[in-house]
C-alpha atoms as a PDB file:
ATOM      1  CA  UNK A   1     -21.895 -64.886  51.196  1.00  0.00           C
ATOM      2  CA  UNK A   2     -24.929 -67.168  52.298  1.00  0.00           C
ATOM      3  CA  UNK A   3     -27.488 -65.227  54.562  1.00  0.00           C
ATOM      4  CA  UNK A   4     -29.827 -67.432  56.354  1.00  0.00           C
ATOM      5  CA  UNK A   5     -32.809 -65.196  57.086  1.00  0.00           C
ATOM      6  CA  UNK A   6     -35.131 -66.582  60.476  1.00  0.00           C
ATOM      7  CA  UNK A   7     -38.564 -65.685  60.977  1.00  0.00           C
ATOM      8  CA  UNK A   8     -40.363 -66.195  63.887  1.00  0.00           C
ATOM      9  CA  UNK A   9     -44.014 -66.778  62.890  1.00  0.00           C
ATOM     10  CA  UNK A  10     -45.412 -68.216  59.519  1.00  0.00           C
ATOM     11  CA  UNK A  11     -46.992 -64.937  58.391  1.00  0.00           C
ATOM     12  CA  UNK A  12     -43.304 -63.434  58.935  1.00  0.00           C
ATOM     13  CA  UNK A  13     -42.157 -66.444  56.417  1.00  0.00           C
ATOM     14  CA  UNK A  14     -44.452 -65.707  53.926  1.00  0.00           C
ATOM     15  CA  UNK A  15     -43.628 -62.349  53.996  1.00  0.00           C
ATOM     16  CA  UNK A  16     -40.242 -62.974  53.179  1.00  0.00           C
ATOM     17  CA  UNK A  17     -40.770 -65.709  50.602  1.00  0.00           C
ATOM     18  CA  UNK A  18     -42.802 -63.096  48.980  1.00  0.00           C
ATOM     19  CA  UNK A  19     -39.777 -61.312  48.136  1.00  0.00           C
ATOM     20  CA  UNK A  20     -37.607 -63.743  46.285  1.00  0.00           C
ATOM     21  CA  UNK A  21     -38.316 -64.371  42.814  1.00  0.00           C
ATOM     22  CA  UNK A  22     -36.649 -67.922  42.690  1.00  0.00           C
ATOM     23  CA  UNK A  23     -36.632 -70.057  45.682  1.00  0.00           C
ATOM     24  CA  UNK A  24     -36.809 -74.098  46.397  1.00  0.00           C
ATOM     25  CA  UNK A  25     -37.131 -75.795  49.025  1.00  0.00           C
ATOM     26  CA  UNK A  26     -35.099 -78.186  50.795  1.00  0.00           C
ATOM     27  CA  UNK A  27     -36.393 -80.283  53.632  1.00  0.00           C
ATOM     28  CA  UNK A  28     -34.405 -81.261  57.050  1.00  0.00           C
ATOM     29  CA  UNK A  29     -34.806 -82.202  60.315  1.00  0.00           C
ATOM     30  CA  UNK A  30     -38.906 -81.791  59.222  1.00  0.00           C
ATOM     31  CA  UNK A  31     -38.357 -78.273  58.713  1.00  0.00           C
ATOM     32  CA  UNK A  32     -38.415 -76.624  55.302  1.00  0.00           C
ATOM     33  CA  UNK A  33     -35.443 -74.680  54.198  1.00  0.00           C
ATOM     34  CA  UNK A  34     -35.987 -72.389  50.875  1.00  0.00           C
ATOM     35  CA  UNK A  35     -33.233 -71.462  49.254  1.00  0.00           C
ATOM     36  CA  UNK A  36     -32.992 -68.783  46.559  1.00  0.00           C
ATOM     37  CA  UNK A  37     -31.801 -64.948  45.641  1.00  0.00           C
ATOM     38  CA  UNK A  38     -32.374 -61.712  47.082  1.00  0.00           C
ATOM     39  CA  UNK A  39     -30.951 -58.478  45.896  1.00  0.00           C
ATOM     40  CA  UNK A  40     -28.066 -60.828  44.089  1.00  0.00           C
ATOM     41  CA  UNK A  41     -27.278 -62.622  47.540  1.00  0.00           C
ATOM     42  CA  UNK A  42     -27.893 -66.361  48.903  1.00  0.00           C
ATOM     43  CA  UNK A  43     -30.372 -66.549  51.228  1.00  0.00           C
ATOM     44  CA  UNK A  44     -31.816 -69.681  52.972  1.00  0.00           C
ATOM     45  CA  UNK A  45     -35.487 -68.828  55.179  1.00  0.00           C
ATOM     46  CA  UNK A  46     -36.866 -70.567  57.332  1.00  0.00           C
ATOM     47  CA  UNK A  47     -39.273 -70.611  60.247  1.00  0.00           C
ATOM     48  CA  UNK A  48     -37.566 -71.088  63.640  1.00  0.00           C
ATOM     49  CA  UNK A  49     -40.453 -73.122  65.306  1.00  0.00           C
ATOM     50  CA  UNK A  50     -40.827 -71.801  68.832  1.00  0.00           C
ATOM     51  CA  UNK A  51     -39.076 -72.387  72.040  1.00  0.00           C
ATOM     52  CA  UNK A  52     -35.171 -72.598  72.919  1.00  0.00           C
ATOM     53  CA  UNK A  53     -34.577 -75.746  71.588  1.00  0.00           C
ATOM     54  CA  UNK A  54     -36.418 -76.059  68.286  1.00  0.00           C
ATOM     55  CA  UNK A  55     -34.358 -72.460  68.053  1.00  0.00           C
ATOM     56  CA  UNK A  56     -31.423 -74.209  68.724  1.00  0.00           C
ATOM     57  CA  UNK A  57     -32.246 -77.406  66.200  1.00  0.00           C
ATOM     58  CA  UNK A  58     -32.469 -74.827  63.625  1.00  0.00           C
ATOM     59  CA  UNK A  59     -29.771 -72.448  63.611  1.00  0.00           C
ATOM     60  CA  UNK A  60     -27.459 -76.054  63.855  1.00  0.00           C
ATOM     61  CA  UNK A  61     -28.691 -76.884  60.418  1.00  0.00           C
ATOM     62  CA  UNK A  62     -28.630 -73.960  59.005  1.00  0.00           C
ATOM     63  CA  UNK A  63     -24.517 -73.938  59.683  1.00  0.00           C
ATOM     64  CA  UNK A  64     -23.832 -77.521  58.957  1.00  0.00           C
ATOM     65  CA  UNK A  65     -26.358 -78.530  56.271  1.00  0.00           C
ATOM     66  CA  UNK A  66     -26.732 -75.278  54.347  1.00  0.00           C
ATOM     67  CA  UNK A  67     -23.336 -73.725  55.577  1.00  0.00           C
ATOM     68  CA  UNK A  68     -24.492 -70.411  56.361  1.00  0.00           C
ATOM     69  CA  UNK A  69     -22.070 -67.719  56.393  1.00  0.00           C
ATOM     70  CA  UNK A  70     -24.096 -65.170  59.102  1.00  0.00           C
ATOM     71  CA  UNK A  71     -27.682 -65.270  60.410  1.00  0.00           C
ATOM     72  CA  UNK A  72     -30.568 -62.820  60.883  1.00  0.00           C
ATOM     73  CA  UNK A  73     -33.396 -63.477  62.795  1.00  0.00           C
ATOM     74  CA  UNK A  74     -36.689 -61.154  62.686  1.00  0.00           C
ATOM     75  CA  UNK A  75     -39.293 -61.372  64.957  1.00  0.00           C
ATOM     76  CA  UNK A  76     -42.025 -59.692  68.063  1.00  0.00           C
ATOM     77  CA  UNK A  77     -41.122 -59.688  71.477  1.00  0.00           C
ATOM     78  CA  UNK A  78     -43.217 -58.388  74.612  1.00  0.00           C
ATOM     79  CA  UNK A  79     -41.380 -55.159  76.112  1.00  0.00           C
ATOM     80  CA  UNK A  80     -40.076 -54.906  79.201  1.00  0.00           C
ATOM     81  CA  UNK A  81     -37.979 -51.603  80.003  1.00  0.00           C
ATOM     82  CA  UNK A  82     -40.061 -48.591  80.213  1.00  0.00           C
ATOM     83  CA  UNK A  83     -40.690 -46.794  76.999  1.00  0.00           C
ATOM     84  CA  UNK A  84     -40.443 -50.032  74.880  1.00  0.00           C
ATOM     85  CA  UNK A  85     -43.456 -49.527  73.446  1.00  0.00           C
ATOM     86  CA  UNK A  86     -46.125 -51.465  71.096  1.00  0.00           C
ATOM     87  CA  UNK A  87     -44.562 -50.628  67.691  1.00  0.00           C
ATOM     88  CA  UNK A  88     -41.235 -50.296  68.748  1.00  0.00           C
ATOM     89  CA  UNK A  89     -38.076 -51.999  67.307  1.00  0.00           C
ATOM     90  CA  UNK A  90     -36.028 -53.594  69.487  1.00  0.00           C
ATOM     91  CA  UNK A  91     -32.332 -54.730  68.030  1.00  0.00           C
ATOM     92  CA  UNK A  92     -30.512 -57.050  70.602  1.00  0.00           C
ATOM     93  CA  UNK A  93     -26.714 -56.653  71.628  1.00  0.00           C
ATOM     94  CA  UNK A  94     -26.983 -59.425  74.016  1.00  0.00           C
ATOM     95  CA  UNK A  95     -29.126 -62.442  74.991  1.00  0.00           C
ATOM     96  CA  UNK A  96     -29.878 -64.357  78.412  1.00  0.00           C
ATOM     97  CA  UNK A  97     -31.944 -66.918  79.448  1.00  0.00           C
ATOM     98  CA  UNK A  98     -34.345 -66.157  82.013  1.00  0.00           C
ATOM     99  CA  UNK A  99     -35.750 -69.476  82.526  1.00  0.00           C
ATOM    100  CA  UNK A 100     -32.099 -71.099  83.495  1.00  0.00           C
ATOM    101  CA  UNK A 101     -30.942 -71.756  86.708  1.00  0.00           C
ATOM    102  CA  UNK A 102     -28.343 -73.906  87.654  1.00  0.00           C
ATOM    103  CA  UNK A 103     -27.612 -72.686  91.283  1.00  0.00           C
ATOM    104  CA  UNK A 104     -26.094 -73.434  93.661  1.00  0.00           C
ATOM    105  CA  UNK A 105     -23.212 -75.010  91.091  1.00  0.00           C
ATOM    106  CA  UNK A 106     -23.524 -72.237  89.134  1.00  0.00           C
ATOM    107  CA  UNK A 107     -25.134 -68.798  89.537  1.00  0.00           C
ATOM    108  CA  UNK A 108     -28.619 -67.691  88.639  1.00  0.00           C
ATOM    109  CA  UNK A 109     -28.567 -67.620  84.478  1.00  0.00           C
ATOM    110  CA  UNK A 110     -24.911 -68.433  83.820  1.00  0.00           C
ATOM    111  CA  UNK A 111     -24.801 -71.052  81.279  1.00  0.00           C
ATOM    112  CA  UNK A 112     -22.920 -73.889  82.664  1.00  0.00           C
ATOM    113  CA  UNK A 113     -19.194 -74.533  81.751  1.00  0.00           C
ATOM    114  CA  UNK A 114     -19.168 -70.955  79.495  1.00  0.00           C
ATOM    115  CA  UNK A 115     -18.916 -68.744  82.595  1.00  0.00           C
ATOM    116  CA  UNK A 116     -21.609 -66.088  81.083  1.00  0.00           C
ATOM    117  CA  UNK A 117     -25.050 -65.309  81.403  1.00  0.00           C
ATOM    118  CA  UNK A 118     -25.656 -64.006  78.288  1.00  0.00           C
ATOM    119  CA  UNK A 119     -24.020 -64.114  74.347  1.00  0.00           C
ATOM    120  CA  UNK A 120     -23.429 -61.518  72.214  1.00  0.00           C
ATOM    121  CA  UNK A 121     -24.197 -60.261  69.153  1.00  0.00           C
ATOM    122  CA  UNK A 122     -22.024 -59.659  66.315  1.00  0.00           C
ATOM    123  CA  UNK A 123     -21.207 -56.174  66.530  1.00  0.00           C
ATOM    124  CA  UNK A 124     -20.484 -55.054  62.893  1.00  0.00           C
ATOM    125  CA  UNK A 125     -23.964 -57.638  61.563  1.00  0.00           C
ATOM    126  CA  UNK A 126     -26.062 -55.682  64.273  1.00  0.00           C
ATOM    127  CA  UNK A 127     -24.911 -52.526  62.897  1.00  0.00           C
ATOM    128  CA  UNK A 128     -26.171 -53.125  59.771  1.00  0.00           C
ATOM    129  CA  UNK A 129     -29.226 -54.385  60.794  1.00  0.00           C
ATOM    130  CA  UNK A 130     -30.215 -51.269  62.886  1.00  0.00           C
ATOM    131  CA  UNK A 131     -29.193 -48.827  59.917  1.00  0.00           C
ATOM    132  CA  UNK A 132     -31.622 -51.624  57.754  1.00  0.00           C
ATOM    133  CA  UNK A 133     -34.391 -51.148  60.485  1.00  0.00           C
ATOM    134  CA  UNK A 134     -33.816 -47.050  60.229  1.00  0.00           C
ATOM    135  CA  UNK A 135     -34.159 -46.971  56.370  1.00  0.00           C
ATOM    136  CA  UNK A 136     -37.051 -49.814  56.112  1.00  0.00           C
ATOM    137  CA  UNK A 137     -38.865 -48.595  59.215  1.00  0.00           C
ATOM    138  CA  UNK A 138     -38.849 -44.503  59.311  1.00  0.00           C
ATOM    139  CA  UNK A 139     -40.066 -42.782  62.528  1.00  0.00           C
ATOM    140  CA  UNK A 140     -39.786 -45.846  64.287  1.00  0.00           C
ATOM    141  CA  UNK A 141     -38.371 -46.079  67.939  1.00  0.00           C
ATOM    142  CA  UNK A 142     -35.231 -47.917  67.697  1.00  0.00           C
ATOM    143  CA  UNK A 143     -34.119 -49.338  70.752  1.00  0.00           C
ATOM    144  CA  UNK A 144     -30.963 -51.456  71.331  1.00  0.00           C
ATOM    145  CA  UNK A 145     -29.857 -53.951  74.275  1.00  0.00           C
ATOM    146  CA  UNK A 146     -30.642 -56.777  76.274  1.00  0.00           C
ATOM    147  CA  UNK A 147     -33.072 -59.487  75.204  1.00  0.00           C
ATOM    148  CA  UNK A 148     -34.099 -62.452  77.380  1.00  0.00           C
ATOM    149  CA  UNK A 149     -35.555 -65.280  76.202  1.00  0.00           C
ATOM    150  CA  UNK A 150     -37.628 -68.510  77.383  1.00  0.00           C
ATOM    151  CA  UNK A 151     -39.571 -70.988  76.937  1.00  0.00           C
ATOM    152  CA  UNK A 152     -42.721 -69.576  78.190  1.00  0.00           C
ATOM    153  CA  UNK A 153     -44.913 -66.760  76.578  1.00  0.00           C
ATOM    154  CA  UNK A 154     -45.031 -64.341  79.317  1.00  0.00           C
ATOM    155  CA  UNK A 155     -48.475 -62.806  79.244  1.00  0.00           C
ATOM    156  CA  UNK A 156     -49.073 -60.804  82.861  1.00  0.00           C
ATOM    157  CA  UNK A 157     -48.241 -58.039  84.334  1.00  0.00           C
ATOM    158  CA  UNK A 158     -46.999 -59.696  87.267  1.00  0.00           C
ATOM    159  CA  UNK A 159     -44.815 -61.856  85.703  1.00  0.00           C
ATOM    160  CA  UNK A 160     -43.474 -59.058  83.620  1.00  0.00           C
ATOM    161  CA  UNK A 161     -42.462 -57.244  86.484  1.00  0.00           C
ATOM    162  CA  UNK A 162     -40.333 -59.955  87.962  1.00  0.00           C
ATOM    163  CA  UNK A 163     -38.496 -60.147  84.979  1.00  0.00           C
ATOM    164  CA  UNK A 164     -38.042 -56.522  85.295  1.00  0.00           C
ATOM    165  CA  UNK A 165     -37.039 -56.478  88.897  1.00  0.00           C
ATOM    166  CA  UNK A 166     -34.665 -59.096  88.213  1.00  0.00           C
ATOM    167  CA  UNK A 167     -33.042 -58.232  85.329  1.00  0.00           C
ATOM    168  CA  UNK A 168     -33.700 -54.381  84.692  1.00  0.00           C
ATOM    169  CA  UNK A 169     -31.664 -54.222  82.017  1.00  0.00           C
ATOM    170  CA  UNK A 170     -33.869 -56.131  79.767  1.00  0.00           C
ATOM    171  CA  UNK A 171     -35.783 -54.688  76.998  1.00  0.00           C
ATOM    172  CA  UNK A 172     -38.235 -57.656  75.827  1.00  0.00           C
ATOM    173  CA  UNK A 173     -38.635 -61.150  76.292  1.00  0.00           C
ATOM    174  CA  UNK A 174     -39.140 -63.748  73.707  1.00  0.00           C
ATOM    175  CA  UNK A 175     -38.872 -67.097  73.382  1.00  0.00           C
ATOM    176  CA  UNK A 176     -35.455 -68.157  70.292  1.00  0.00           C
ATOM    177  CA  UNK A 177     -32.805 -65.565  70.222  1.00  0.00           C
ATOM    178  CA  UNK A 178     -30.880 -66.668  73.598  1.00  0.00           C
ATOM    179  CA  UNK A 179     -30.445 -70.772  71.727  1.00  0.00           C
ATOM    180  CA  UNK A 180     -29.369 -69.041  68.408  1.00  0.00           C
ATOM    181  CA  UNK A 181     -26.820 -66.314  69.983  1.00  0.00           C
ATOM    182  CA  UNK A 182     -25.272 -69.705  71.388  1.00  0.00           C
ATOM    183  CA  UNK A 183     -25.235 -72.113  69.058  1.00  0.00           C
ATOM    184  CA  UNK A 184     -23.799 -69.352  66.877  1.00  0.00           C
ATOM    185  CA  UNK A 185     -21.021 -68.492  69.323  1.00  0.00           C
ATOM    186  CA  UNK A 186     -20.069 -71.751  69.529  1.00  0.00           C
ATOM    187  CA  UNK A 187     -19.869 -72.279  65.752  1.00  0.00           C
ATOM    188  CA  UNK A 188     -18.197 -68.662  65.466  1.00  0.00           C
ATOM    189  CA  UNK A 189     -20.771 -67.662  62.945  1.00  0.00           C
ATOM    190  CA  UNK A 190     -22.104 -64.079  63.116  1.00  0.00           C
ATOM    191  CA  UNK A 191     -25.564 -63.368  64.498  1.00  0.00           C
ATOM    192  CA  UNK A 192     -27.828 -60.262  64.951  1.00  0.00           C
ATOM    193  CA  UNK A 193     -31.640 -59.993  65.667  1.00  0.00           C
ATOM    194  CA  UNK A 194     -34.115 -57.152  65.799  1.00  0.00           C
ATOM    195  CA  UNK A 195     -37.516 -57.704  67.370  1.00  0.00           C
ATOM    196  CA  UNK A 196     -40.617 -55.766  66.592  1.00  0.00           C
ATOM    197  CA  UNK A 197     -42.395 -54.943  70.074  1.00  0.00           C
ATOM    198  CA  UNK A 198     -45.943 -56.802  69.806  1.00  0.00           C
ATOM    199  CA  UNK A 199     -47.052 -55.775  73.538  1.00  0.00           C
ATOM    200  CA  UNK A 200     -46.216 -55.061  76.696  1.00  0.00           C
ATOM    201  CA  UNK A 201     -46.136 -58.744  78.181  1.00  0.00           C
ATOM    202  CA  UNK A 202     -48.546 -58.184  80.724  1.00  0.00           C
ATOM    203  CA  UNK A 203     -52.519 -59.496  80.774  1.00  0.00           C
ATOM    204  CA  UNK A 204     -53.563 -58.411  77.527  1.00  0.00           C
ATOM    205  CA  UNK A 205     -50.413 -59.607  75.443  1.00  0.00           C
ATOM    206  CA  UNK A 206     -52.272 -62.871  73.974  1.00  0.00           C
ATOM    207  CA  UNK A 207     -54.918 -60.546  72.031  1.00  0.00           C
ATOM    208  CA  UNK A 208     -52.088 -57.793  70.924  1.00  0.00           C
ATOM    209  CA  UNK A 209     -49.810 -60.475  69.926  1.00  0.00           C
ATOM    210  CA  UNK A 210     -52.220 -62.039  67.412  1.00  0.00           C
ATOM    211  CA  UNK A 211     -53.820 -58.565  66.319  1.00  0.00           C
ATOM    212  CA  UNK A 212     -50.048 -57.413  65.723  1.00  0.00           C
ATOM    213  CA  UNK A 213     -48.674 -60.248  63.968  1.00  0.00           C
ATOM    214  CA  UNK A 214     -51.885 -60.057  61.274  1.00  0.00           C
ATOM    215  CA  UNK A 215     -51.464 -55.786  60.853  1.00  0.00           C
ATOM    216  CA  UNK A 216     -47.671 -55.188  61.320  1.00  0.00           C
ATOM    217  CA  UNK A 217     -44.979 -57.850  62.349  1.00  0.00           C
ATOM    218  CA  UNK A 218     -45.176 -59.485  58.637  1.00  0.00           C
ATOM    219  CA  UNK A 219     -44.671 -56.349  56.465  1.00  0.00           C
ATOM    220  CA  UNK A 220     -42.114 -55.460  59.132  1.00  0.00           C
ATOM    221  CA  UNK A 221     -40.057 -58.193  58.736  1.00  0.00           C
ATOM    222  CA  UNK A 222     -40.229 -58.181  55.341  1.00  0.00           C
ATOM    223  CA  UNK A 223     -39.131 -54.645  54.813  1.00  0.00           C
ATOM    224  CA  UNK A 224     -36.278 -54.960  57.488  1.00  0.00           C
ATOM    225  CA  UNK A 225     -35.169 -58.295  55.292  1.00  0.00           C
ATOM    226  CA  UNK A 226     -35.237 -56.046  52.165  1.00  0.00           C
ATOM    227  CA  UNK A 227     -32.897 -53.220  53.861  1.00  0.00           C
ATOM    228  CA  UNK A 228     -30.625 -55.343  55.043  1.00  0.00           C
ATOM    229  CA  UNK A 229     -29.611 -57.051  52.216  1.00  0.00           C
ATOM    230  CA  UNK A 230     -30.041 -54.068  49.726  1.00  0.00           C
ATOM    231  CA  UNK A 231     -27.204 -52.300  51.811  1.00  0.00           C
ATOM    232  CA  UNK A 232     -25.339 -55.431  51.951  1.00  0.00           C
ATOM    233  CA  UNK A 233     -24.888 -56.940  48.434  1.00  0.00           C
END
């Protein structure tokens, strides 16, 4: 079993790298793939670059150059939903793109010729994942759902709240997890993602975002990354 772990930001990388005692890396498509152990698994890490289709360029060679066998992604998001809080954990079910719309040929967010807005997770990966989050993270608001993502950081209140009018259902926005939840349906490989809530995505989400990743998002990550595959040897 090959686990490709996927951090969002570099500090999140590092993090990670921290814990594996023997990897090398392996360079494609100009990104760099390390390779190596963790609790007596294969893992591959890498850094997802940002945006929907640098998301998408990685999780493709991740399954056909280094023939991943699931995928994890860990990560911030801005909350959306009431009571998603700074410090929260949120672990997606499903993903949708906010930003797409192909109407009037198709409607607003349905990804044309799949006949869905949104893709889900794998059930039985995401699972394991929020029991990783439980055991790594204690105390921590766990909140599971709907993510969106897009490829714009979405950094006011009034922005935020058109996301939430429009899709109330969502619990954060981010920027990857929609492009990997489809490339990995299409190549039938499992995927599950949990997102540490960085702000609120309103005015002052530029200044919490780079506070949070510095104090909290990289040990998170790392300790979620160390759960998971602990549980899962």
């Amino acid at each position: 079993m090959r686990t490709a772990i996927v951090s969002a930001m570099h500090e999140e990388l590092a993090a990670v790298l921290a814990l594996l005692p023997d990897e090398h890396k392996q360079v494609a498509g100009g990104r760099e793939f390390w390779v190596g152990h963790l609790h007596g698994q294969e893992v591959v890490a890498v850094l997802s670059r940002i945006g929907k289709v640098a998301a998408a360029t990685t999780a493709t060679a991740l399954i056909e150059r280094f023939h991943v066998d699931r995928i994890v992604f860990t990560g911030v998001a801005g909350g959306l939903a009431p009571g998603v809080n700074r410090g929260d954990v949120v672990v997606a079910d499903a993903f949708l793109q906010h930003d797409l719309d192909a109407s009037p040929i198709f409607p607003r967010y349905e990804v044309p010729l799949y006949e869905t807005d949104r893709f889900r997770t794998d059930a039985a990966l995401t699972e394991q994942l929020v029991a990783a989050v439980r055991t790594a993270l204690h105390g921590t608001h766990v909140h599971r759902g709907l993510v969106v993502s897009g490829d714009r950081f979405v950094s006011s209140a009034a922005e935020s709240q058109v996301l939430t009018l429009a899709l109330p259902e969502a619990l954060a926005v981010e920027m990857e997890g929609a492009a990997f939840a489809q490339v990995c349906h299409d190549y039938r490989v499992p995927f599950a993602a949990v997102r540490t809530v960085s702000d609120r995505a309103d005015d002052a989400a530029h200044g919490d975002f780079l506070t949070f990743i510095d104090e909290v998002a990289s040990r998170h990550s790392a300790a979620i990354v160390a759960a998971f595959l602990r549980a899962n040897c």
